[in-house]
N, C-alpha and C. Protein backbone atom coordinates (compact mmCIF):
# COMPACT_ATOMS: atom_id res chain seq x y z
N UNK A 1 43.78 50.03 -38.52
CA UNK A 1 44.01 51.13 -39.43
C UNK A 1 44.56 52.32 -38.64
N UNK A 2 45.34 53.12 -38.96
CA UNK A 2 46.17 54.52 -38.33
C UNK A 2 45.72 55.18 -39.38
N UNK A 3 45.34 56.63 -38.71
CA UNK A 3 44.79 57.59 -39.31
C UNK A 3 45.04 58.97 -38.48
N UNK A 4 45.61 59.94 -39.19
CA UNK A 4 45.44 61.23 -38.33
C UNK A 4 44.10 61.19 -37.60
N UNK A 5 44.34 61.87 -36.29
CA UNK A 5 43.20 62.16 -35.08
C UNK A 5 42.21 63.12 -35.76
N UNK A 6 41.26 63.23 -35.95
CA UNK A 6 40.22 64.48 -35.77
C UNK A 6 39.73 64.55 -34.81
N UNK A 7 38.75 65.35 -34.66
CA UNK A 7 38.36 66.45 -33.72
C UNK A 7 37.18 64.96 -32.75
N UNK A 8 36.57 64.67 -33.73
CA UNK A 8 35.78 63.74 -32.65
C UNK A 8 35.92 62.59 -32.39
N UNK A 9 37.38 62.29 -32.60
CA UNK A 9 38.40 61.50 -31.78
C UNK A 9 38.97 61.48 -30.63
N UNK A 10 38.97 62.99 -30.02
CA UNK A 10 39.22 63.48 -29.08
C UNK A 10 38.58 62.74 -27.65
N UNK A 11 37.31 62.27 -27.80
CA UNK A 11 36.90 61.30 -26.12
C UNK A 11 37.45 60.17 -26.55
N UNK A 12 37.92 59.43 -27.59
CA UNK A 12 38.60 58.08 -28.16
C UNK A 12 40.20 58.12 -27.33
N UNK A 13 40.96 59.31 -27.58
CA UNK A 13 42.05 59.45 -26.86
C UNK A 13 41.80 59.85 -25.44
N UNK A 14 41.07 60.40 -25.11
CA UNK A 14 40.54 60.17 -23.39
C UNK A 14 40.85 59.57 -22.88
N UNK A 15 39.91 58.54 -23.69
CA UNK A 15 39.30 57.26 -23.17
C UNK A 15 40.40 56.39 -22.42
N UNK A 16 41.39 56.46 -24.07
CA UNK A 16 42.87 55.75 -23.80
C UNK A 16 43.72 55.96 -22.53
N UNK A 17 43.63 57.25 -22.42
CA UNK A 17 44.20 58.09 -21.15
C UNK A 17 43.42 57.29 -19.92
N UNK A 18 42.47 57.48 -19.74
CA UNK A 18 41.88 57.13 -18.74
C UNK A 18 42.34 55.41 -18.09
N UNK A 19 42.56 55.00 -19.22
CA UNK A 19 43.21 53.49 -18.95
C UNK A 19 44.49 53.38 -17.96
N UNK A 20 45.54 54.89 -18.54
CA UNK A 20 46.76 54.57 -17.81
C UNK A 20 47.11 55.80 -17.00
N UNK A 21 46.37 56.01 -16.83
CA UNK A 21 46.16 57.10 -15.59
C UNK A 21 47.03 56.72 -14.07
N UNK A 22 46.35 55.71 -13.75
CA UNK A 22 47.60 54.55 -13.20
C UNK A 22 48.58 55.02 -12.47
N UNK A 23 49.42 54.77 -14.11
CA UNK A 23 50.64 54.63 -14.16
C UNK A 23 51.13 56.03 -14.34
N UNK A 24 50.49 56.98 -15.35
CA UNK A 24 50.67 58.62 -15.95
C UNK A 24 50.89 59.48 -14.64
N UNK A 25 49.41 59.21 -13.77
CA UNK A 25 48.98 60.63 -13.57
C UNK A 25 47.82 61.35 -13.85
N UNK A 26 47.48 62.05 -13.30
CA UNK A 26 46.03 62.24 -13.98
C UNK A 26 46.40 62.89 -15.09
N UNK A 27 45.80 62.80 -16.30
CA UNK A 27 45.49 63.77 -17.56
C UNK A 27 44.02 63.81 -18.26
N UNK A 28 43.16 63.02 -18.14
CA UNK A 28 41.44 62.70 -18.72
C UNK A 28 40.73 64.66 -18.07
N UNK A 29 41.34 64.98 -16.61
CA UNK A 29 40.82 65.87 -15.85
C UNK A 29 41.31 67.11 -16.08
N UNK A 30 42.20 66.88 -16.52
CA UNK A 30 43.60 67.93 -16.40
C UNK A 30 43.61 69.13 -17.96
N UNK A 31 43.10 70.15 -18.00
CA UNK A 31 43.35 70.99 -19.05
C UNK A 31 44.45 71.06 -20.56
N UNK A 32 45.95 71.16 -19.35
CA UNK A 32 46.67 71.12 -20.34
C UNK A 32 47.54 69.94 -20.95
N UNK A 33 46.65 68.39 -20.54
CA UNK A 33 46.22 68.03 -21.12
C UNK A 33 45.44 67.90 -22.67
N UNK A 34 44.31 68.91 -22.47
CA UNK A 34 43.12 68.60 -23.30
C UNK A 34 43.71 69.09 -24.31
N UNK A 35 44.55 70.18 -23.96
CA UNK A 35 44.81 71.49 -25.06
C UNK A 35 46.25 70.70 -25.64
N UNK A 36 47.42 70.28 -24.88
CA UNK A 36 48.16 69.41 -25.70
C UNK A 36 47.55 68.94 -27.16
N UNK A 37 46.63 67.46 -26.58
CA UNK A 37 45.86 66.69 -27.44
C UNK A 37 45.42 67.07 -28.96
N UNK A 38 44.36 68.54 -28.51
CA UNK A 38 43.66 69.41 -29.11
C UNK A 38 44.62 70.10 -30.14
N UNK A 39 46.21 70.55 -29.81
CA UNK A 39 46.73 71.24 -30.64
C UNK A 39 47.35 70.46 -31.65
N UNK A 40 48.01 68.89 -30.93
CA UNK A 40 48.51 67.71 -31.80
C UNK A 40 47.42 67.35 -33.16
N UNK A 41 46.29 67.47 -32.54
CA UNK A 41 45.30 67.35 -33.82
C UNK A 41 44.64 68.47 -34.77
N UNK A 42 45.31 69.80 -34.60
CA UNK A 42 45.28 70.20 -35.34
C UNK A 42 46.36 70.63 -36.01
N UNK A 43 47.45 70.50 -35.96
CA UNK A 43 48.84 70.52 -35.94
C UNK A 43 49.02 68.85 -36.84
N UNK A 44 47.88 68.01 -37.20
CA UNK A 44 47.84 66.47 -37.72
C UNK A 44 49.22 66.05 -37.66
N UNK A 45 49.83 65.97 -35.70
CA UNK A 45 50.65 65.29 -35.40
C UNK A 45 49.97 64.22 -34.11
N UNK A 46 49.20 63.93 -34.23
CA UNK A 46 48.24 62.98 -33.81
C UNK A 46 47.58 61.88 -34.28
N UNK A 47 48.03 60.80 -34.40
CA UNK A 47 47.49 59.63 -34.92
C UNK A 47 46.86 58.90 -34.02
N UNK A 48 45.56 57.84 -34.85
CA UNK A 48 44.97 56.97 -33.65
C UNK A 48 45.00 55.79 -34.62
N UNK A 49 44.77 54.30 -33.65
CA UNK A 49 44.50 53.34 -34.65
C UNK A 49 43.11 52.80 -34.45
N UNK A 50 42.33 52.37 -35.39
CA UNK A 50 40.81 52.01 -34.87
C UNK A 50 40.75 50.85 -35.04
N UNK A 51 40.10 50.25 -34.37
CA UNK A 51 39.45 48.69 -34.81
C UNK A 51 37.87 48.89 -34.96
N UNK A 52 37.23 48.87 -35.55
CA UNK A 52 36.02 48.89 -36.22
C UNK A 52 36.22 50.56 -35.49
N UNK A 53 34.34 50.84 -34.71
CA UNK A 53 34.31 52.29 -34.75
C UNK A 53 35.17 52.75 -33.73
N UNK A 54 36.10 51.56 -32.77
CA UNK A 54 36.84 51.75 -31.31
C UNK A 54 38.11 52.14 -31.90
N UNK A 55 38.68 53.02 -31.11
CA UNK A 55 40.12 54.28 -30.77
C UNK A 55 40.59 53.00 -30.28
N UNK A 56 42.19 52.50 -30.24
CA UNK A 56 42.73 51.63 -29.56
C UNK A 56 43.95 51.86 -29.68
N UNK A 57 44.35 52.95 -30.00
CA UNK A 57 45.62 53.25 -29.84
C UNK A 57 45.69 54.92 -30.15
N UNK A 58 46.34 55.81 -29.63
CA UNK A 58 47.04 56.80 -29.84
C UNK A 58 48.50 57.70 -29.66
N UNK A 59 48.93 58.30 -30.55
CA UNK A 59 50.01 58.81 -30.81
C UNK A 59 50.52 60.55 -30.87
N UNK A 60 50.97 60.84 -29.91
CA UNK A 60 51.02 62.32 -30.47
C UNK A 60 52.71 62.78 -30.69
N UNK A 61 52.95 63.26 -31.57
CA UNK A 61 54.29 63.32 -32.33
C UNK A 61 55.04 64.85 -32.09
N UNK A 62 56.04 65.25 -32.11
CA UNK A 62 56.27 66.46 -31.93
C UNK A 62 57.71 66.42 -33.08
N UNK A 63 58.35 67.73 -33.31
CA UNK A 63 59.84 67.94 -34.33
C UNK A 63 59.86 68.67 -33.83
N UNK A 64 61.68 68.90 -33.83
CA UNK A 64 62.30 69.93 -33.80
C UNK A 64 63.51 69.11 -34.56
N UNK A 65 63.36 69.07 -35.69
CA UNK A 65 64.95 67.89 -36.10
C UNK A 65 65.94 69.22 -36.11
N UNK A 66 67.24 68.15 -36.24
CA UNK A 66 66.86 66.39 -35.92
C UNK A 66 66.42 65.38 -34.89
N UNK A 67 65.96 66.19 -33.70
CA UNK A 67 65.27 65.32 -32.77
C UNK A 67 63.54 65.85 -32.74
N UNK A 68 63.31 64.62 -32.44
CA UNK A 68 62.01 63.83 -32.66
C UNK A 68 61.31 63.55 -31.82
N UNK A 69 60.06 63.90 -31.23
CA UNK A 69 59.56 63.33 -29.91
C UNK A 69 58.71 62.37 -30.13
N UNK A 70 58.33 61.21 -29.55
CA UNK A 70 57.55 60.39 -28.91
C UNK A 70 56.95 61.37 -27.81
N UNK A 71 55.67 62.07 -28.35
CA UNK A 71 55.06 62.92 -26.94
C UNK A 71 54.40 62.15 -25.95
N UNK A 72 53.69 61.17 -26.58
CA UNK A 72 52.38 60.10 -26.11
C UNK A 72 52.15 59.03 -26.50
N UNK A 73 52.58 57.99 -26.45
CA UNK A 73 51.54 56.87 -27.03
C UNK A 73 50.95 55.77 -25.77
N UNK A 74 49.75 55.46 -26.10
CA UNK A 74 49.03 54.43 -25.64
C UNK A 74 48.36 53.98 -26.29
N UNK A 75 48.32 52.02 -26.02
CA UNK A 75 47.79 51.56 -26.28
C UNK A 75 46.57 51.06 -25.62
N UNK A 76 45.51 51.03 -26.37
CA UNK A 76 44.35 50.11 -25.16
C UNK A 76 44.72 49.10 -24.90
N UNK A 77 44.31 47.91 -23.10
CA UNK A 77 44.57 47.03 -22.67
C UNK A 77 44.27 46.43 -23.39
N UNK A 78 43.32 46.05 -24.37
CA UNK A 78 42.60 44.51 -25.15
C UNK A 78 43.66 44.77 -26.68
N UNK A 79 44.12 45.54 -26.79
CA UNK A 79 44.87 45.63 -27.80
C UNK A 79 46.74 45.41 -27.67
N UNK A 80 46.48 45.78 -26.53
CA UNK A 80 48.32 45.55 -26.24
C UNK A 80 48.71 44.28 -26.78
N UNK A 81 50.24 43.97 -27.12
CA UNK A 81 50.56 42.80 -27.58
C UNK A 81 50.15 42.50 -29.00
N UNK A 82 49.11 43.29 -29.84
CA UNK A 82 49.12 43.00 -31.23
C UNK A 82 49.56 43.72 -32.13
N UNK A 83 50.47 44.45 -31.61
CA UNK A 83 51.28 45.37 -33.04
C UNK A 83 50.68 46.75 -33.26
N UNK A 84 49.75 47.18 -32.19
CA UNK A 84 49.09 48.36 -32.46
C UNK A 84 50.36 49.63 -32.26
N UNK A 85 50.93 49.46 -31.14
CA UNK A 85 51.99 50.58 -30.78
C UNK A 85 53.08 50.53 -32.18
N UNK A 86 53.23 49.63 -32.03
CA UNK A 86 54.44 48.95 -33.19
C UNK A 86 54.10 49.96 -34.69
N UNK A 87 52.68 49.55 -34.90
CA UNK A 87 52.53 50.56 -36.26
C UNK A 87 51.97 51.77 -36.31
N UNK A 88 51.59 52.30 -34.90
CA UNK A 88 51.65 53.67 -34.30
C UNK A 88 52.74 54.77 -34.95
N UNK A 89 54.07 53.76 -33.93
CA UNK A 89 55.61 54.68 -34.45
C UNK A 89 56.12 54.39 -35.48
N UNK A 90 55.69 53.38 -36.72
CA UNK A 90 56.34 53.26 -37.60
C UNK A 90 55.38 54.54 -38.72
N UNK A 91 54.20 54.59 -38.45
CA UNK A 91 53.44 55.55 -39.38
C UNK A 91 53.75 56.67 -38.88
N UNK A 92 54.05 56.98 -37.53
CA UNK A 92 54.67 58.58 -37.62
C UNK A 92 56.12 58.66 -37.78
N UNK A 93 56.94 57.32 -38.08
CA UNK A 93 58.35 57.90 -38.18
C UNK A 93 58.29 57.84 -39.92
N UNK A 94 57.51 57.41 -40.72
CA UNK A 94 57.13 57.65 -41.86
C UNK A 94 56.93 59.07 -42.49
N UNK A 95 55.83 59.28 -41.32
CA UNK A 95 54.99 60.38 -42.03
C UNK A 95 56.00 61.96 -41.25
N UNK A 96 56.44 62.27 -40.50
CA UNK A 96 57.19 63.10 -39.67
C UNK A 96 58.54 63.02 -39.69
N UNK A 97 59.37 61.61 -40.03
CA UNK A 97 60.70 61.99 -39.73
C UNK A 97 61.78 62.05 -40.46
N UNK A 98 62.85 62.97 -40.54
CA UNK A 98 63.46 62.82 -41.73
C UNK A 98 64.86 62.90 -41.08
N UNK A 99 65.81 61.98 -41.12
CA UNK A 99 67.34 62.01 -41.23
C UNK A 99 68.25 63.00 -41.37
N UNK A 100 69.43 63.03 -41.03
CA UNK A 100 69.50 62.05 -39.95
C UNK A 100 69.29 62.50 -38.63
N UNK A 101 69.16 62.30 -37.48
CA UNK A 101 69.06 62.88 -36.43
C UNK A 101 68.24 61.30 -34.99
N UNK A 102 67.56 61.65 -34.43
CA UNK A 102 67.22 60.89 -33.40
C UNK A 102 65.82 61.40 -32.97
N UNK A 103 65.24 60.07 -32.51
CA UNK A 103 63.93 59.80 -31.86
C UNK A 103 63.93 60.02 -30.56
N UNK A 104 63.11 60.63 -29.80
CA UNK A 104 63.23 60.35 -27.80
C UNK A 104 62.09 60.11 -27.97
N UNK A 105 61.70 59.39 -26.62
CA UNK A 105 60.74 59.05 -25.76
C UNK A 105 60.99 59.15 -24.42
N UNK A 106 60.18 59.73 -23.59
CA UNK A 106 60.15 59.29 -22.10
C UNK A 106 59.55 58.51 -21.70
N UNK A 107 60.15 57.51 -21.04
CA UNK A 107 59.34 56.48 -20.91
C UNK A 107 59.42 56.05 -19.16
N UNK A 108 59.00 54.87 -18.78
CA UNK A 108 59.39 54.40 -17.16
C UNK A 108 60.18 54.56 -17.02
N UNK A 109 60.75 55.11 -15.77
CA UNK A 109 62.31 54.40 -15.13
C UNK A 109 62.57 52.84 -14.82
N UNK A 110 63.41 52.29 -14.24
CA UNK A 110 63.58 51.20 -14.07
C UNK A 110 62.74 50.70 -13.34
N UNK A 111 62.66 51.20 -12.16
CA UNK A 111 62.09 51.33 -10.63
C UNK A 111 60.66 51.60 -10.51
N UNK A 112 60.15 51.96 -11.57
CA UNK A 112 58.61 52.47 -11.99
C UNK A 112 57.65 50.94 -11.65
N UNK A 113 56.50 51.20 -11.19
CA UNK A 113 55.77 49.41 -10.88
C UNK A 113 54.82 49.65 -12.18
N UNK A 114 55.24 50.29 -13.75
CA UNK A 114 54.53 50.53 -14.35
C UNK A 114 55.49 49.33 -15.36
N UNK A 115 56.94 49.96 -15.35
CA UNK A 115 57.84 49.79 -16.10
C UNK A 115 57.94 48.41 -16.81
N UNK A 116 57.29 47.43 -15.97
CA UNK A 116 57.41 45.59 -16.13
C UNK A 116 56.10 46.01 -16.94
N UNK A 117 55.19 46.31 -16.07
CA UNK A 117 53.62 45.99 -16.17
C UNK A 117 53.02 46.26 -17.29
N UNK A 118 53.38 47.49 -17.88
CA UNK A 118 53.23 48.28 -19.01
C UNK A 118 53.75 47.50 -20.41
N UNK A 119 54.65 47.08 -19.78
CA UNK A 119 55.74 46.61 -21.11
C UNK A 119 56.26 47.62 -21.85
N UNK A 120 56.76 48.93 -21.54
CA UNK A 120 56.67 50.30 -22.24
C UNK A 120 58.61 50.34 -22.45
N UNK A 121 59.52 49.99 -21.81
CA UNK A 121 60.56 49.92 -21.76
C UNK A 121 60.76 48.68 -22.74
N UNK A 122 60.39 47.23 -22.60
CA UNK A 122 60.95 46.61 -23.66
C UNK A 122 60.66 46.79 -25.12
N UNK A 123 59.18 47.15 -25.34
CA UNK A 123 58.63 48.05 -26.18
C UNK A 123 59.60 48.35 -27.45
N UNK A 124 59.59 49.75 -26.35
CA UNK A 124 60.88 50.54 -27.34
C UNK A 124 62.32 50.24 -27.20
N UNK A 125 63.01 49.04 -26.63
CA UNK A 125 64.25 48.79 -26.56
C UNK A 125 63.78 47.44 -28.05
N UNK A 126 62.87 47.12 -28.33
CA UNK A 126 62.75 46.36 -29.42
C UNK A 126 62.62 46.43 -30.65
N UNK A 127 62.42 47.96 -30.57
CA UNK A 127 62.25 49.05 -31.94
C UNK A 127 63.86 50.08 -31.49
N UNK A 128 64.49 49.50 -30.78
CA UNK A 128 65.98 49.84 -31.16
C UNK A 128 66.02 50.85 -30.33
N UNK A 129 65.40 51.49 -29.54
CA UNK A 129 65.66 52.52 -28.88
C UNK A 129 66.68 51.94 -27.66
N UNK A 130 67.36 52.79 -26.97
CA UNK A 130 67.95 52.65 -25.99
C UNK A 130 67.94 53.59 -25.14
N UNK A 131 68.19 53.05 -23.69
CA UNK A 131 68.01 53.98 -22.79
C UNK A 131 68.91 54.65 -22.46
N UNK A 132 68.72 56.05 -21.81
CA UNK A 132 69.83 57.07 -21.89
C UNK A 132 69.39 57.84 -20.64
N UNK A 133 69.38 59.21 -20.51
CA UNK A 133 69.83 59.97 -18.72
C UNK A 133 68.33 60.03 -18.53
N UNK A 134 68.66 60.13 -16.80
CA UNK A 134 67.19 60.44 -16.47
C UNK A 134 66.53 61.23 -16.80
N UNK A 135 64.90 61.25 -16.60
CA UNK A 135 64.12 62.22 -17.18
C UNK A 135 63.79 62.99 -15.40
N UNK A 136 62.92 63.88 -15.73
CA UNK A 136 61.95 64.46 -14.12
C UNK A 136 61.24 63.61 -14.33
N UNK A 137 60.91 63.39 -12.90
CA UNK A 137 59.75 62.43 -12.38
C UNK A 137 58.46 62.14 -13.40
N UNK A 138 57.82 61.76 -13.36
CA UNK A 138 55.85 61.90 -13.83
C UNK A 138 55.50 62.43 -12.62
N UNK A 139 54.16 62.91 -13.20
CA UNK A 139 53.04 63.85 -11.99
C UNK A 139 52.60 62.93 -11.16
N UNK A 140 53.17 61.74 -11.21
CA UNK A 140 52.78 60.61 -9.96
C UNK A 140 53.87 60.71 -9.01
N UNK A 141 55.07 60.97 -9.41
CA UNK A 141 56.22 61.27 -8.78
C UNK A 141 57.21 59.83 -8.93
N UNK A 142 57.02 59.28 -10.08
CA UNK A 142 57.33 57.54 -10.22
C UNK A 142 58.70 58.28 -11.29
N UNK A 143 59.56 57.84 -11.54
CA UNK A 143 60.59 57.99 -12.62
C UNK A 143 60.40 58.03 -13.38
N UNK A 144 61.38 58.63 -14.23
CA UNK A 144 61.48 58.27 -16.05
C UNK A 144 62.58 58.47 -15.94
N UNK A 145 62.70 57.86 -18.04
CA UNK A 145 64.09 57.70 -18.24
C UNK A 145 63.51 58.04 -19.64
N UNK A 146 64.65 58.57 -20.42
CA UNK A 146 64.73 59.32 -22.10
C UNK A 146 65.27 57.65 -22.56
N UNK A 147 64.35 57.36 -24.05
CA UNK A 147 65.17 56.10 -24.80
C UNK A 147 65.40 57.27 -25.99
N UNK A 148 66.43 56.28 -26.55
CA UNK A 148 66.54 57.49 -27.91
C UNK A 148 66.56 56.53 -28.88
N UNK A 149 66.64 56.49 -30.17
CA UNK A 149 67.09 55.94 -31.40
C UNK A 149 67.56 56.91 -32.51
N UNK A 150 68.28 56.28 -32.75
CA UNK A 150 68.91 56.96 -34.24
C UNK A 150 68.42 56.76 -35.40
N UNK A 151 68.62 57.97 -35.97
CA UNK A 151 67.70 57.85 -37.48
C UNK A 151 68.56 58.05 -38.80
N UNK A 152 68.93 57.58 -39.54
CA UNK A 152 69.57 57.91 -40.42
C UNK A 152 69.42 58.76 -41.72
């Protein structure tokens, strides 16, 4: 189920964080972080998906159309591979996006040891996005790259 974030959802998306920290960077520790999170959910551009009372996915959305951000998403490890991300971005390109204009995401660079591992690049090259100019680093200092899609 996807549902806007509330407030005591907030250690549920942590939690998530804490999984790909990894690969991110720290953010579970990190303030502006918290306050991002904190403003996406009250701003109800924050979605999570639950499986019973467990957070297993989250989403935080941003506008300025016609472009569109992908601010955040993760999925939990035991959930990856079942369509959780998949109906993440389809309920916020529902509920947030309106034509025509374009979607970004930052996502891995090529070169990233996240980029395979993650599955975060084929991901969104399978929901049509494509990749486009580099991004700045992550706070790990690992690459990125902007995917975009078009919206009609």
């Amino acid at each position: 189920m996807i549902r806007c974030a509330r407030e005591q959802d907030f250690p549920g998306l942590l939690g998530l964080a804490a999984e790909v920290e990894h690969w991110f960077g720290p953010m579970v520790g990190v303030p502006a972080f918290h306050e991002a999170v904190e403003e996406h959910i009250r701003r109800s551009t924050a979605l999570i998906a639950v499986s019973g009372p467990d957070v297993v996915g989250g989403l935080l959305f941003g506008s300025e159309p016609p472009v569109h951000h992908v601010d955040w998403l993760v999925v939990s490890q035991r959930a990856r591979g079942t369509g959780v991300g998949r109906a993440l971005l389809a309920d916020a390109v529902d509920r947030f996006v309106r034509g025509p204009g374009t979607i970004e995401v930052v996502t891995f660079g090529a070169d990233h040891p996240g980029a395979v591992t993650s599955g975060a690049r084929v991901f969104y090259e399978r929901l049509g996005f494509t990749p486009a100019e580099a991004a700045a680093p992550g706070p790990e200092g690992g690459s990125r790259q902007v995917y975009r899609r078009a919206v009609a």
